[in-house]
Protein backbone atom coordinates (compact mmCIF):
# COMPACT_ATOMS: atom_id res chain seq x y z
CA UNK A 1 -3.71 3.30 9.05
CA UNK A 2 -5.87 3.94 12.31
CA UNK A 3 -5.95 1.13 14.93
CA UNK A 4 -9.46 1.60 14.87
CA UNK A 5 -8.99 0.25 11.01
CA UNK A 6 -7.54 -2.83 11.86
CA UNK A 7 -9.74 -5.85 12.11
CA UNK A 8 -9.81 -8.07 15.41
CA UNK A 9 -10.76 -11.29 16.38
CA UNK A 10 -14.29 -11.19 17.31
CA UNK A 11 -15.40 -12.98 20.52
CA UNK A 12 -19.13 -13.31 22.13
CA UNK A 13 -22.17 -13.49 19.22
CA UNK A 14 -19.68 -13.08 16.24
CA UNK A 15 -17.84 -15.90 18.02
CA UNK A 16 -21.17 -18.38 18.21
CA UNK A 17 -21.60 -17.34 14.37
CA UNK A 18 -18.51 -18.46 13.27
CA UNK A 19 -18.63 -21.91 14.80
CA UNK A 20 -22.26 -22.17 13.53
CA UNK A 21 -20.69 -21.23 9.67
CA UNK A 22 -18.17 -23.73 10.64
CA UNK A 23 -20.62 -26.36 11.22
CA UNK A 24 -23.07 -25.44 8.19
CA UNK A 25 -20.02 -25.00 5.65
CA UNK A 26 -19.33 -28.40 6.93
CA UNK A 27 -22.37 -29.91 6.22
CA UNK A 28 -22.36 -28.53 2.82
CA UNK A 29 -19.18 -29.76 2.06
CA UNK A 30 -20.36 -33.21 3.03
CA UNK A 31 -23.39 -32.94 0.78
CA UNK A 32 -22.21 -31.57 -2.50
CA UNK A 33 -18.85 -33.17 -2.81
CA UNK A 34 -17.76 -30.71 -5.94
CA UNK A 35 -18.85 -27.37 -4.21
CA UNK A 36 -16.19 -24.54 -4.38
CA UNK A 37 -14.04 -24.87 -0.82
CA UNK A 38 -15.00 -28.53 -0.58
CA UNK A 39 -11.73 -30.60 -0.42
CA UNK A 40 -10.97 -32.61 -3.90
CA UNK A 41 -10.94 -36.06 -1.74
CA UNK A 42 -14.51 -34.86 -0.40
CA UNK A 43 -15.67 -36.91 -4.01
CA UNK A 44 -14.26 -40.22 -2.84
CA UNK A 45 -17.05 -42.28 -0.69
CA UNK A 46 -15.23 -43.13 2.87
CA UNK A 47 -13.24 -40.24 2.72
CA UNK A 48 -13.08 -37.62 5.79
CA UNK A 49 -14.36 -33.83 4.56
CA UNK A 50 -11.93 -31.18 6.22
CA UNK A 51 -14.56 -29.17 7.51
CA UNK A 52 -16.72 -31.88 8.79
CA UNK A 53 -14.08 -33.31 11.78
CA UNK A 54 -14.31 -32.43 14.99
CA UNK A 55 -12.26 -29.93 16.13
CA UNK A 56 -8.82 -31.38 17.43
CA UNK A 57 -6.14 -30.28 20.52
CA UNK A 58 -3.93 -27.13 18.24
CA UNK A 59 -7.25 -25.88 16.64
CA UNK A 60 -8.95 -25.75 20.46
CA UNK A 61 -5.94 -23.77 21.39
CA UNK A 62 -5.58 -21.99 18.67
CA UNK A 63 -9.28 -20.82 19.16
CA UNK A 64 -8.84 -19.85 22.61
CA UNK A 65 -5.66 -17.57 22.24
CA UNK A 66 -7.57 -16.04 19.00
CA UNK A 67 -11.14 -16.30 20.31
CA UNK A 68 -12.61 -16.84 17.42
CA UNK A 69 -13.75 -20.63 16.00
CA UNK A 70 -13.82 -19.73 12.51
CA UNK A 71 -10.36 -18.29 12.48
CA UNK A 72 -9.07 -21.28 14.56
CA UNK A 73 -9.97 -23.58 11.45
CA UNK A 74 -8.80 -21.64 9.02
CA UNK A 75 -5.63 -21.68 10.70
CA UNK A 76 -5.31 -25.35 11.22
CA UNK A 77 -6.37 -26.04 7.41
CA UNK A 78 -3.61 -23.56 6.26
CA UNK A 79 -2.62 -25.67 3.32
CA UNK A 80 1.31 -24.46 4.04
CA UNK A 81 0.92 -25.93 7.26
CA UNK A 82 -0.53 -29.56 6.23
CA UNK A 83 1.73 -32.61 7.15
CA UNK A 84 2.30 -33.11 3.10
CA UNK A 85 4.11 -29.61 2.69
CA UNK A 86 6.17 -29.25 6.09
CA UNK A 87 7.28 -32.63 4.99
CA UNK A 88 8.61 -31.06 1.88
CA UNK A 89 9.95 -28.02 3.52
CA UNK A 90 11.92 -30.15 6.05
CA UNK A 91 13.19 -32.30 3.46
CA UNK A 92 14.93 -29.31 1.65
CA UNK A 93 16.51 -27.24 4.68
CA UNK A 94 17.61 -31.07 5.15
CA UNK A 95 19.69 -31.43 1.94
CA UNK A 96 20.27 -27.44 2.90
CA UNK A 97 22.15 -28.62 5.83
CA UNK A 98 23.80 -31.95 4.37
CA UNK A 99 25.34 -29.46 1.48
CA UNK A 100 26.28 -26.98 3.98
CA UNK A 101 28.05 -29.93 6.01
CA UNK A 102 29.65 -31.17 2.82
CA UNK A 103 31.09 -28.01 0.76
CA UNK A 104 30.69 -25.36 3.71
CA UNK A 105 29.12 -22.99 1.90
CA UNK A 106 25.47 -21.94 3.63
CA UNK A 107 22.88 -23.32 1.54
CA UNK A 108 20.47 -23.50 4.06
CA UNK A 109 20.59 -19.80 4.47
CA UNK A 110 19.81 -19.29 0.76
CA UNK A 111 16.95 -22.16 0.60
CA UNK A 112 15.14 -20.77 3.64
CA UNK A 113 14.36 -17.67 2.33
CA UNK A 114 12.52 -19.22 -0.79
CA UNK A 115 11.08 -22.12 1.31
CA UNK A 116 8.70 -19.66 3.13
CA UNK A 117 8.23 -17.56 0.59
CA UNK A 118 6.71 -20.16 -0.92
CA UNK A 119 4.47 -21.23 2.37
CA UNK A 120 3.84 -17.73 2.36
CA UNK A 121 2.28 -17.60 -1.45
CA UNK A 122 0.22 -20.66 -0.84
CA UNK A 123 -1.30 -19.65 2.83
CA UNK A 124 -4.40 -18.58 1.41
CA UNK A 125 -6.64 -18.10 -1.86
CA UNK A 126 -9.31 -19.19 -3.99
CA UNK A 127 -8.66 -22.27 -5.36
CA UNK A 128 -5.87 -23.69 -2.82
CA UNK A 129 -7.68 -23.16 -0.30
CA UNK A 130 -10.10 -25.45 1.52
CA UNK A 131 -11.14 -22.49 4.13
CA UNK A 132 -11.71 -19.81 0.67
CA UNK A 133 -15.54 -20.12 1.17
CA UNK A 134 -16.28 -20.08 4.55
CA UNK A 135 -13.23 -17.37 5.15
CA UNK A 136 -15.96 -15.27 3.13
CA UNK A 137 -18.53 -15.39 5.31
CA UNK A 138 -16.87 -15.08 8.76
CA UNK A 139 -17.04 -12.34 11.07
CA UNK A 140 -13.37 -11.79 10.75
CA UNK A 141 -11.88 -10.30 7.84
CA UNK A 142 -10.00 -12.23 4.61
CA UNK A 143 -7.05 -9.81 6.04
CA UNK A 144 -7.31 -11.11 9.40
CA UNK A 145 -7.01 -14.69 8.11
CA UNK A 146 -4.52 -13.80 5.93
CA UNK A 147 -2.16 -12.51 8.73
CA UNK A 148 -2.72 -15.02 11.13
CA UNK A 149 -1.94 -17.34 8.45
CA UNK A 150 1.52 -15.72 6.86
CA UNK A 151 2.90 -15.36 10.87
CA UNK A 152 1.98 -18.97 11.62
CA UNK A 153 3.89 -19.82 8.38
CA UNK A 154 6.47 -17.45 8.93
CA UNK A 155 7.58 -18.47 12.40
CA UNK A 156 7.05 -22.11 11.09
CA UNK A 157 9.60 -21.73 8.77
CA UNK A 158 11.90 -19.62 9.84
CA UNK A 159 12.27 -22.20 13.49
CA UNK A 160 13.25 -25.00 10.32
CA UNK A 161 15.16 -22.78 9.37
CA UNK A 162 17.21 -22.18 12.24
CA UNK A 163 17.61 -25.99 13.29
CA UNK A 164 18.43 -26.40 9.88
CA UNK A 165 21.04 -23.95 10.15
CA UNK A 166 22.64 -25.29 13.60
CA UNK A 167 24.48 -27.94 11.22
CA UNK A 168 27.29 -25.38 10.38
CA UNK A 169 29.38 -23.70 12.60
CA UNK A 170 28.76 -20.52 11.64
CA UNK A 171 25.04 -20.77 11.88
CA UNK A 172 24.38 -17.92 14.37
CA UNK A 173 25.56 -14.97 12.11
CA UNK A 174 24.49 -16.46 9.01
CA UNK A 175 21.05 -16.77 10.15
CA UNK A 176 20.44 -13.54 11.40
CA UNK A 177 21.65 -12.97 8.28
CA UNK A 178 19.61 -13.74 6.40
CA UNK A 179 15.72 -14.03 8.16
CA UNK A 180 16.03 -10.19 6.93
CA UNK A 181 15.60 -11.00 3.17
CA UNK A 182 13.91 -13.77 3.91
CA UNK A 183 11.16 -11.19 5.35
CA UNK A 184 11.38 -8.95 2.28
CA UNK A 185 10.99 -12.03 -0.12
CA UNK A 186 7.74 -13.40 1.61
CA UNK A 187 6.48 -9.69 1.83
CA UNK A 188 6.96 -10.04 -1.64
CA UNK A 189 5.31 -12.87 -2.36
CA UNK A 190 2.69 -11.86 -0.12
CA UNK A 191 2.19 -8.59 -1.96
CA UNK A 192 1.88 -10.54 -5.39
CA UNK A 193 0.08 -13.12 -4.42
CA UNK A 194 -2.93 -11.19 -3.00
CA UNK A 195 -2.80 -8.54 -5.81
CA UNK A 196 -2.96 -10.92 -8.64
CA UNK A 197 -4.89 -13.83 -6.49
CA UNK A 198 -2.43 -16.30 -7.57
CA UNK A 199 -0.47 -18.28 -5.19
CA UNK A 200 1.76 -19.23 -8.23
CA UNK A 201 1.99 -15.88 -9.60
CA UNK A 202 3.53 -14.59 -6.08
CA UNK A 203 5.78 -18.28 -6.15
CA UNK A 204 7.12 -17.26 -9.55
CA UNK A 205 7.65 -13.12 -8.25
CA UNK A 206 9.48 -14.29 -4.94
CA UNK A 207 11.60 -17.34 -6.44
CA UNK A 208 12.79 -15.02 -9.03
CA UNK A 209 13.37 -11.92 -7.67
CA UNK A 210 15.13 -14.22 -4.77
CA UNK A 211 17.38 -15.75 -7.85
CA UNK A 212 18.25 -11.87 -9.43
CA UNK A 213 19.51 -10.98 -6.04
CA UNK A 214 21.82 -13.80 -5.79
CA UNK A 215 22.55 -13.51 -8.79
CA UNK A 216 23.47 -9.40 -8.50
CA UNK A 217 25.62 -10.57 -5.27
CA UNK A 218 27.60 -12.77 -7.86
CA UNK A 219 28.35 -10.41 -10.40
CA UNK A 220 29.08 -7.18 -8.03
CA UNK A 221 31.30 -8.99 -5.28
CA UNK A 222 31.76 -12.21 -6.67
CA UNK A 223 30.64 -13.81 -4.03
CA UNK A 224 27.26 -15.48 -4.07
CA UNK A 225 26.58 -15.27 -0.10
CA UNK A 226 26.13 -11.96 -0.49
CA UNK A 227 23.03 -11.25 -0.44
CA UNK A 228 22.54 -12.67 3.07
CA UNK A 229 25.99 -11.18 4.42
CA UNK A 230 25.85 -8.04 3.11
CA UNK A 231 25.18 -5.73 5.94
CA UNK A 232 24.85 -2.82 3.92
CA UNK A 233 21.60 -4.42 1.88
CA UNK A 234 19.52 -4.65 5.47
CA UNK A 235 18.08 -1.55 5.20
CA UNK A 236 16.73 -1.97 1.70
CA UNK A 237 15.13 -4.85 2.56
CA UNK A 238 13.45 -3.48 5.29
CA UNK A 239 12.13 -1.16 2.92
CA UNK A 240 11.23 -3.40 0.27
CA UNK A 241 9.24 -5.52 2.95
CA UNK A 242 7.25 -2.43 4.42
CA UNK A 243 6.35 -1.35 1.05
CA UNK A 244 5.26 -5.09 0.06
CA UNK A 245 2.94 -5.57 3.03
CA UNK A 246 1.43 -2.06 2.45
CA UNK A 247 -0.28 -3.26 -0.67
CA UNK A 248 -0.84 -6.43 0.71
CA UNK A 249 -3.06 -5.05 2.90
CA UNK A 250 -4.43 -2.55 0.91
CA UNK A 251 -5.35 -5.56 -1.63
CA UNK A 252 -7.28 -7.79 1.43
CA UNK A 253 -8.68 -4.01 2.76
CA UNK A 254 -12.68 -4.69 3.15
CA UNK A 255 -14.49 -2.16 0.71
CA UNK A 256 -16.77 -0.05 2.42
CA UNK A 257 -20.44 -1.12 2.47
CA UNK A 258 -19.72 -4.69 1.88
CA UNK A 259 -19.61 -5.61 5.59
């Protein structure tokens, strides 16, 4: 793929624009409570619409270091990254780390893995996704959101991850250990979830593929940590990931004539 291929943030005009279908997206979400995109609690009287809040301290950042005011918000409403589900995630790598503490065995370093795959499936998509519609209509592409999105989630999890990790003694090795399949399984789920437009779809695909690897490490060296200590299965994931986020992005490419 050319350089020239891949979309950027846009800045300038395109910039304006976005903001503006930031602001008129908002609106509408504020006036026709069950519109597609609109926020299910948008129904309730009193309640605050997503889109219609000012825009706060990470999303003013976020917009400066991307430049673009449209992909700012969809960044800040990825639903992987709301308070509700990096309470979950932290809650898990927590027991992770109390088992690891307790039997010695690295259960963090086999939970991470399918934690972000799982932030990764629901980062974006039609019908989890609060920013769906007005992702349509910016100036940026669905891809562009799409990777901004999976790295925020990514680097998210994997930093849990690691802290989670730091409760065993031999966190260092394990966890370089095993962010390599733990980038193979969210290419996965990545992959699967934009093909079939299903965040649950690309859940299922990661969580069990995740599971039949674990389970192959079992059967073949009877030991079950060997699918994130297994030096010799680094390269294959590498592979599998590259060949993953190939037809990710060929799924979010933008057909031509439609932009």
């Amino acid at each position: 793929m050319n350089l020239s291929e891949v979309p950027q943030p846009r800045g300038g005009f395109e910039g304006r624009l976005e903001a503006e279908l930031v602001r008129v997206v908002a609106g509408r979400a504020a006036a026709m409570p069950g519109m597609a995109g609109a926020p299910k609690t948008a129904a309730t009287p009193g309640t605050t619409v997503e889109w219609a809040r000012p825009p706060g301290v990470a999303e003013r950042l976020a917009g400066r270091l991307l430049r673009s005011p449209g992909l700012a918000r969809a960044l800040v409403t990825t639903p992987s990254l709301l308070m509700p589900w990096l309470i979950a995630s932290v809650a898990v790598l927590a027991a992770g780390a109390a088992a690891t503490v307790g039997t010695g065995k690295p259960m963090v370093a086999l939970l991470a893995p399918a934690v972000a795959a799982a932030g990764i499936a629901y980062a974006y998509g039609p019908g989890i996704d609060p920013a769906w519609e007005l992702s349509r209509s910016m100036a940026v592409s669905d891809r562009m959101v799409l990777l901004v999105r999976a790295l925020a989630v990514f680097a998210l999890d994997a930093g849990l991850g690691l802290a989670a990790s730091s409760a065993s003694a031999r966190a260092v090795g394990i966890t370089f250990g095993w962010l390599v399949p733990m980038t193979a399984l969210c290419c996965l789920t990545l992959a699967v979830a934009t093909v079939t437009r299903s965040a649950n779809t690309g859940v299922g695909a990661g969580l069990s593929g995740w599971a039949l690897v674990i389970l192959g490490g079992q059967a073949s060296n009877g030991r079950f940590t060997a699918a994130i200590s297994d030096s010799a299965l680094v390269l294959p994931y590498l592979a599998f990931a590259a060949v993953c986020l190939a037809i990710a992005l060929y799924a979010t490419r933008i057909p031509k004539g439609t932009r």
